[in-house]
PDB file of N, CA and C in Angstrom:
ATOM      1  N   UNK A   1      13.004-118.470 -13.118  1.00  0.00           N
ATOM      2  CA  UNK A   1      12.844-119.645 -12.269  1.00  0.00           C
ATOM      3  C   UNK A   1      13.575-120.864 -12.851  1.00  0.00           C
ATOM      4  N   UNK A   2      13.822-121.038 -14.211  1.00  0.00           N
ATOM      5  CA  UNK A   2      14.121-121.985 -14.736  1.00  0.00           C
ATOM      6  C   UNK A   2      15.622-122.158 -14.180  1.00  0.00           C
ATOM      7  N   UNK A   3      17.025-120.826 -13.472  1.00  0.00           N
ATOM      8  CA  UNK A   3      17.840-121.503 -13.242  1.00  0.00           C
ATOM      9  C   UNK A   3      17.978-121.995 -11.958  1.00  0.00           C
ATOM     10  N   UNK A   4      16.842-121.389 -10.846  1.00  0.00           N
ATOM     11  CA  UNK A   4      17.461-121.855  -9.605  1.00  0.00           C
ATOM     12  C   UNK A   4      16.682-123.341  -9.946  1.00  0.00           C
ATOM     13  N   UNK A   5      15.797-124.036 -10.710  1.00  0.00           N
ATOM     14  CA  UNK A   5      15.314-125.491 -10.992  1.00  0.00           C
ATOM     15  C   UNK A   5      16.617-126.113 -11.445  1.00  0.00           C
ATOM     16  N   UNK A   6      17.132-125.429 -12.296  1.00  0.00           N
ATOM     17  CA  UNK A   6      18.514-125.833 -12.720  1.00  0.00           C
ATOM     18  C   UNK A   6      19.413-126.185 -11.497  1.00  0.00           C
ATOM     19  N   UNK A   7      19.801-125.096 -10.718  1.00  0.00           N
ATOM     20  CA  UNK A   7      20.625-125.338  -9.770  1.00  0.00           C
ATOM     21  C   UNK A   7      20.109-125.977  -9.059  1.00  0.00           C
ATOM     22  N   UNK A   8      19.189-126.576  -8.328  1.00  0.00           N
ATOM     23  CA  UNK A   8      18.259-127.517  -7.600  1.00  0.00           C
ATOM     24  C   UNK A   8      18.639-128.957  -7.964  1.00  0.00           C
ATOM     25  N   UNK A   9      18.746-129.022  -9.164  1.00  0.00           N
ATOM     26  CA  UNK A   9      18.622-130.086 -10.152  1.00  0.00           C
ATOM     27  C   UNK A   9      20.124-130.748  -9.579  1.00  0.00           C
ATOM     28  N   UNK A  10      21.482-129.583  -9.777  1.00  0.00           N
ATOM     29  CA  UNK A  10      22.863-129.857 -10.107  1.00  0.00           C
ATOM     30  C   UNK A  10      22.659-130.369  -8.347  1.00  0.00           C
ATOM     31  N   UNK A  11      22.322-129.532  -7.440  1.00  0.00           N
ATOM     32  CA  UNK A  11      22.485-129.778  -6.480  1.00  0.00           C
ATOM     33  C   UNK A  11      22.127-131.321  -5.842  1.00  0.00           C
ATOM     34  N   UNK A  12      20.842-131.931  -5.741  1.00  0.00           N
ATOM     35  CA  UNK A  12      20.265-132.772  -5.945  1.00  0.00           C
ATOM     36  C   UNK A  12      21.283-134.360  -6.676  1.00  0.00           C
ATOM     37  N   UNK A  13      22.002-134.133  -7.915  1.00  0.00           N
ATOM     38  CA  UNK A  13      22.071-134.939  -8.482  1.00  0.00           C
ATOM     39  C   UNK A  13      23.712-135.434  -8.042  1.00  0.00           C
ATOM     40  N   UNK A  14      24.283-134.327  -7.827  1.00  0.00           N
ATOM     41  CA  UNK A  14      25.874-134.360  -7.334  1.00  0.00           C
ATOM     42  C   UNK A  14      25.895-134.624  -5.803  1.00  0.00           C
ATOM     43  N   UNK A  15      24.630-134.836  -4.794  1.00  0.00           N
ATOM     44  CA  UNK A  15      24.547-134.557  -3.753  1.00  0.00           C
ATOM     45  C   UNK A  15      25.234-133.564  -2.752  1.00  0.00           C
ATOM     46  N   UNK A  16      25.432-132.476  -3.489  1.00  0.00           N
ATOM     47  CA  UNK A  16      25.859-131.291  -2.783  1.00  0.00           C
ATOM     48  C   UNK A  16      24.743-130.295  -1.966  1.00  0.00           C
ATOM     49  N   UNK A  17      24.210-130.871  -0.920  1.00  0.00           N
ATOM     50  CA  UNK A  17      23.021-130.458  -0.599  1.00  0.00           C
ATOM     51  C   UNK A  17      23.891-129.289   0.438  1.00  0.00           C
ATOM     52  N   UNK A  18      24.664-129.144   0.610  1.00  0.00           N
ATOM     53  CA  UNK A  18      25.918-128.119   2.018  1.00  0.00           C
ATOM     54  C   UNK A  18      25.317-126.869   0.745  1.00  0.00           C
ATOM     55  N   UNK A  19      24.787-126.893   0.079  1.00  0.00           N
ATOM     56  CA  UNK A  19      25.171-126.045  -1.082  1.00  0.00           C
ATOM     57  C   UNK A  19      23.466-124.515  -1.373  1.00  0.00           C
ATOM     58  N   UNK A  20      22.190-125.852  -0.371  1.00  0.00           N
ATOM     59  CA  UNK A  20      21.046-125.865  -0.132  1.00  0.00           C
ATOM     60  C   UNK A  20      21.122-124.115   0.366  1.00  0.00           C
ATOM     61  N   UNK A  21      21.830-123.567   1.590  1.00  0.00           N
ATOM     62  CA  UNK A  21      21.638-122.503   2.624  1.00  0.00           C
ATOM     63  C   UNK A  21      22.179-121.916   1.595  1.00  0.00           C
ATOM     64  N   UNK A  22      23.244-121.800   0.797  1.00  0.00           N
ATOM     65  CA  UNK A  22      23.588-120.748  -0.451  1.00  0.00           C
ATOM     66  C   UNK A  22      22.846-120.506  -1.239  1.00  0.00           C
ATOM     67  N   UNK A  23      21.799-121.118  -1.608  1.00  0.00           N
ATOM     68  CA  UNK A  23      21.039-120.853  -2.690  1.00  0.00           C
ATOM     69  C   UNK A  23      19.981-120.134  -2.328  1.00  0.00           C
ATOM     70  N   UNK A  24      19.594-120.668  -0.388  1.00  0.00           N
ATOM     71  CA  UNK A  24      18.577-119.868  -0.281  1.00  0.00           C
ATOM     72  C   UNK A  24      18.396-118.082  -0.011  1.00  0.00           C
ATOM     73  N   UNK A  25      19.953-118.067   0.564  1.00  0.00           N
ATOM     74  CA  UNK A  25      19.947-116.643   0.894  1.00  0.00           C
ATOM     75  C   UNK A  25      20.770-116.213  -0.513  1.00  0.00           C
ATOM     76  N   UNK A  26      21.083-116.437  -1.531  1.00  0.00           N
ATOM     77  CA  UNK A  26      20.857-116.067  -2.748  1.00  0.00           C
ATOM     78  C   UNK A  26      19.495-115.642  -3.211  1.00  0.00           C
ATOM     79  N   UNK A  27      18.718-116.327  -2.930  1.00  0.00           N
ATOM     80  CA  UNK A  27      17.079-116.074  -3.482  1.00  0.00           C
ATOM     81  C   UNK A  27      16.848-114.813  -2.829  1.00  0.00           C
ATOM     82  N   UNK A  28      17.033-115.048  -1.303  1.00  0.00           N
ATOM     83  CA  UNK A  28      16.709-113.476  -0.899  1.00  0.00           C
ATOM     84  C   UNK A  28      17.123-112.655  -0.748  1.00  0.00           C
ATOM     85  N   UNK A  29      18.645-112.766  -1.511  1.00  0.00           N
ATOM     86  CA  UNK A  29      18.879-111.134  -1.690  1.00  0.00           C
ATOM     87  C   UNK A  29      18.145-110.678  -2.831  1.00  0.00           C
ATOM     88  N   UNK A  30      17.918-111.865  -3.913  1.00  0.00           N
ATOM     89  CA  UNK A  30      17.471-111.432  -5.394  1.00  0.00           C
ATOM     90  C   UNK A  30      16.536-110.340  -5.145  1.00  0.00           C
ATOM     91  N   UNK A  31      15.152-111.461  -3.711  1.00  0.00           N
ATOM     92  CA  UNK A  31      13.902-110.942  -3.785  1.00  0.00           C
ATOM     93  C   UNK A  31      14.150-109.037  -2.896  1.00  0.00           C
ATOM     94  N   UNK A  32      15.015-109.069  -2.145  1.00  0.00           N
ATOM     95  CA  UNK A  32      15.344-107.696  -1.570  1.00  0.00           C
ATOM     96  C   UNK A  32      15.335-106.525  -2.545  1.00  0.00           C
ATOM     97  N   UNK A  33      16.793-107.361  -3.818  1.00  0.00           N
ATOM     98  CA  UNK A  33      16.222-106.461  -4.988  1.00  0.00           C
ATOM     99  C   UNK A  33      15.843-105.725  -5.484  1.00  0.00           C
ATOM    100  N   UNK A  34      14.683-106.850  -5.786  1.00  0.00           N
ATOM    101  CA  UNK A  34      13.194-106.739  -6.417  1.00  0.00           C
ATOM    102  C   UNK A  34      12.684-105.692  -5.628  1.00  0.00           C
ATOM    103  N   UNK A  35      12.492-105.951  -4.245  1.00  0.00           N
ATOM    104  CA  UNK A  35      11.433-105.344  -3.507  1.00  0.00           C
ATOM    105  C   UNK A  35      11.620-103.518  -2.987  1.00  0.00           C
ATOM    106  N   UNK A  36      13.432-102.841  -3.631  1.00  0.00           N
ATOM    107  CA  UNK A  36      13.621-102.081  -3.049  1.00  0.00           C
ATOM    108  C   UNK A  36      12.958-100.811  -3.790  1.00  0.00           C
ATOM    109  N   UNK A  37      12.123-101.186  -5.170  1.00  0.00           N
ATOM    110  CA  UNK A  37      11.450 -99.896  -5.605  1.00  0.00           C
ATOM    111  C   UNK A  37      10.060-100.127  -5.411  1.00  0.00           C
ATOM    112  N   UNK A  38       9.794-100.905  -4.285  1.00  0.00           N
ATOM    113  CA  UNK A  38       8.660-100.448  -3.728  1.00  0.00           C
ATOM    114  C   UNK A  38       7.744 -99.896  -2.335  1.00  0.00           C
ATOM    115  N   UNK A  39       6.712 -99.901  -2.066  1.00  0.00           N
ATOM    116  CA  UNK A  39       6.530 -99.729  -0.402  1.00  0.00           C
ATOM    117  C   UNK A  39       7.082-100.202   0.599  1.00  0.00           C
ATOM    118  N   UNK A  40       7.952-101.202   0.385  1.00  0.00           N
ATOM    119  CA  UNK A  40       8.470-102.394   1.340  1.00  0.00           C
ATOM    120  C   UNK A  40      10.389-101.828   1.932  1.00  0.00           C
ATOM    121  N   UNK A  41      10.606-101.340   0.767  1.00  0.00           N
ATOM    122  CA  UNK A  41      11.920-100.033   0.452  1.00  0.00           C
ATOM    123  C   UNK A  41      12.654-100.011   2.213  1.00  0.00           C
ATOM    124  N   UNK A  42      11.791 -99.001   2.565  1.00  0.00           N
ATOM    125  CA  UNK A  42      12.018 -98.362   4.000  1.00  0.00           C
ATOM    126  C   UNK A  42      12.400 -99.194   5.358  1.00  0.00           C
ATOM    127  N   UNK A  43      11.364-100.875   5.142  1.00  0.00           N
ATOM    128  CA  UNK A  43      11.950-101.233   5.859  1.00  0.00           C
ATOM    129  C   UNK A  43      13.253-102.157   5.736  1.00  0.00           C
ATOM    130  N   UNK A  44      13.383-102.059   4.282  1.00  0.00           N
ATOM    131  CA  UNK A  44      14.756-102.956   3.701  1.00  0.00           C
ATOM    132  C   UNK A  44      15.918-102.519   4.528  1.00  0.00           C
ATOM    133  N   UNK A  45      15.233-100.915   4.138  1.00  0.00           N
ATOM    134  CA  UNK A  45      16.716-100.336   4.899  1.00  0.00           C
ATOM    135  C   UNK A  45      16.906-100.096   6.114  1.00  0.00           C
ATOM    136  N   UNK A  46      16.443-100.262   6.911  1.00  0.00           N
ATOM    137  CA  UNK A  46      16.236-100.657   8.541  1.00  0.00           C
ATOM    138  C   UNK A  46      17.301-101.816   8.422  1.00  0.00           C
ATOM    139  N   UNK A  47      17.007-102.884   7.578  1.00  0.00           N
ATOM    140  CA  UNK A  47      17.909-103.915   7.990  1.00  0.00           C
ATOM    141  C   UNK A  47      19.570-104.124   7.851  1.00  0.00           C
ATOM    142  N   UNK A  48      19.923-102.751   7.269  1.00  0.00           N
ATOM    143  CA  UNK A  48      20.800-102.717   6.544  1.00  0.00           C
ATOM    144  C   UNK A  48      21.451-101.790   7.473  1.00  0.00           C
TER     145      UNK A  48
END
């Protein structure tokens, strides 16, 4: 967590907020990830 606070931070301070929608669907591919060795798996791949 400490770098997307980081990147929050850079974002925020440089006012590159255009920068906001990249970071978020960054997060959720991370959390897709995360989530593909578990019960949730099957419908990941539906989306795909």
């Amino acid at each position: 967590m400490d770098t997307v606070v980081e990147l929050w931070d850079f974002v925020a301070s440089r006012k590159k907020y255009w920068m906001a929608p990249l970071l978020a669907v960054m997060l959720l591919l991370g959390a897709l990830l995360l989530l593909q060795g578990t019960a949730v798996a099957p419908f990941i791949y539906t989306l795909f």
